[in-house]
Protein backbone atom coordinates (compact mmCIF):
# COMPACT_ATOMS: atom_id res chain seq x y z
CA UNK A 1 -21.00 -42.86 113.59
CA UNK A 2 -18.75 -41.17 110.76
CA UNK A 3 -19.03 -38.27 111.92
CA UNK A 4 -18.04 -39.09 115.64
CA UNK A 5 -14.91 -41.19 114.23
CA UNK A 6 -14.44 -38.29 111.76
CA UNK A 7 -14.29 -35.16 115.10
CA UNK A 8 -12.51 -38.00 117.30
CA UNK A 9 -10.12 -38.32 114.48
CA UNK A 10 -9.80 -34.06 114.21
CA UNK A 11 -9.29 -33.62 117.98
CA UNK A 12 -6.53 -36.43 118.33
CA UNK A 13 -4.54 -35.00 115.30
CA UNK A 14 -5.14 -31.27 116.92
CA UNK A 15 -3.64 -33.11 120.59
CA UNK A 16 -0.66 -34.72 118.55
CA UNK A 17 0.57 -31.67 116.70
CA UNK A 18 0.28 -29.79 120.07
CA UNK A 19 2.71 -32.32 122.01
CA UNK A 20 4.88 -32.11 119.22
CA UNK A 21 5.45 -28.80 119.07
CA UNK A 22 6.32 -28.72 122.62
CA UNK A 23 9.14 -31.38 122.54
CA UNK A 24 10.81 -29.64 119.56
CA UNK A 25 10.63 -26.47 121.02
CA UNK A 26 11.92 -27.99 124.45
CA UNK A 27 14.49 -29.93 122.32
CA UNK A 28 15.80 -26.88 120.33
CA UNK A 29 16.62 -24.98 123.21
CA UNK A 30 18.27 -27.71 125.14
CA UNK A 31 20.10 -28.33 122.02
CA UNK A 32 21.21 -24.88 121.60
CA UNK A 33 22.37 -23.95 125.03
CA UNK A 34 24.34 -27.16 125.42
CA UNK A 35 26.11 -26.15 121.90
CA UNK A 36 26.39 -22.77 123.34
CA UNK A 37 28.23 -24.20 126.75
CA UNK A 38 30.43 -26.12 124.48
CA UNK A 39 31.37 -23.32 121.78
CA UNK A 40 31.46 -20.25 123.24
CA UNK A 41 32.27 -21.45 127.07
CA UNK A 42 34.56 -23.79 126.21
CA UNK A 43 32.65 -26.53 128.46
CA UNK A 44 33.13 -30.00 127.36
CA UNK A 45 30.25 -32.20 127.07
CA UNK A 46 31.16 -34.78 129.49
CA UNK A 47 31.44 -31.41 131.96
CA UNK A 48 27.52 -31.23 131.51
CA UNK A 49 26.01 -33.30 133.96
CA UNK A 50 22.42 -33.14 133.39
CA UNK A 51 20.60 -30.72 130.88
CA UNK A 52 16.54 -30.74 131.51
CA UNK A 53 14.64 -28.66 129.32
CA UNK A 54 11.53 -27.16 130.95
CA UNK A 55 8.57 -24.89 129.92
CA UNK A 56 8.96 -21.68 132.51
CA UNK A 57 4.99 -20.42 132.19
CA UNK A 58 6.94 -17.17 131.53
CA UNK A 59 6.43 -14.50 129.33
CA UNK A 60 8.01 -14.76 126.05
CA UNK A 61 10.91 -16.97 124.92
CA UNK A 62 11.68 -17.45 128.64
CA UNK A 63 8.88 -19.85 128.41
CA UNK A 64 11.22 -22.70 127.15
CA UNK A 65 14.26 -22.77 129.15
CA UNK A 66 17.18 -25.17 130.08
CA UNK A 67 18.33 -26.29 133.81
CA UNK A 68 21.99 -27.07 133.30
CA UNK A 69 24.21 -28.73 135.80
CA UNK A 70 28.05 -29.14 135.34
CA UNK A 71 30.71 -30.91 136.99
CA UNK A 72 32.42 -29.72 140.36
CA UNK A 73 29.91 -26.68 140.01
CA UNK A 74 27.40 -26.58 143.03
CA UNK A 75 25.33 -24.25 140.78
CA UNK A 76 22.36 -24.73 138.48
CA UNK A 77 21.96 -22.74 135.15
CA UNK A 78 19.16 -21.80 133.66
CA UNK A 79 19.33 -21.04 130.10
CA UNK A 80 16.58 -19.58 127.75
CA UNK A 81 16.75 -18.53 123.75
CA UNK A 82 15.83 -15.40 121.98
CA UNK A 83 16.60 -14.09 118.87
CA UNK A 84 19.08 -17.61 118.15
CA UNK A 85 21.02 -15.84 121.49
CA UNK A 86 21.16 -18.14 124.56
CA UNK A 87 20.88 -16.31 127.59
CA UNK A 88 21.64 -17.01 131.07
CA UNK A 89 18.41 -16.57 132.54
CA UNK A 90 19.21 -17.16 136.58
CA UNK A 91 21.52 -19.65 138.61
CA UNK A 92 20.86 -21.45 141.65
CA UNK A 93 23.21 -21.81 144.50
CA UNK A 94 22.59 -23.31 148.02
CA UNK A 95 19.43 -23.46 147.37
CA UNK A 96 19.47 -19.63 147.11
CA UNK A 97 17.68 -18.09 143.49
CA UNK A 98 20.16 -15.37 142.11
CA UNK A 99 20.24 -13.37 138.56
CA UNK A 100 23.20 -12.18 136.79
């Protein structure tokens, strides 16, 4: 029975530090595009209406990006990180996929 308590134990701790690394990496790059929309845009933060962090299934860094909707903008961002550079990855308009 130890050992079965002892593997159960392993495998939950193994599940835990896996969930956790996703929201930090999902919470790093929301929190770095919205600083970079609010720096080096000049886009306040009541302009942001919704930010949603997302994992892409892309290759690379593009695998954790940000959806980003703004204030009397029909468009939606998406944001990704690389290198500690946010990049804008594609926007959506009319329901129409475009990239810069």
């Amino acid at each position: 029975m130890k050992k079965i308590g002892y593997s159960l134990l392993v495998l939950l701790l193994f599940v835990g530090i896996g969930f956790s690394y996703i929201q930090y990496k999902k919470s790093d790059v929301e929190d770095s595009v919205v600083e970079y929309l609010m720096n080096q845009k000049n886009i306040s933060k009541e302009d942001i209406i919704s930010s949603e962090p997302f994992f892409a299934n892309l290759r690379g860094d593009k695998n954790w990006m940000v959806s980003i909707k703004l204030k009397n903008d029909n468009k939606t961002y998406q944001y990704y990180k690389s290198n500690n550079k946010v990049i804008l990855e594609s926007y959506i308009e009319d329901g129409e996929y475009f990239t810069p």
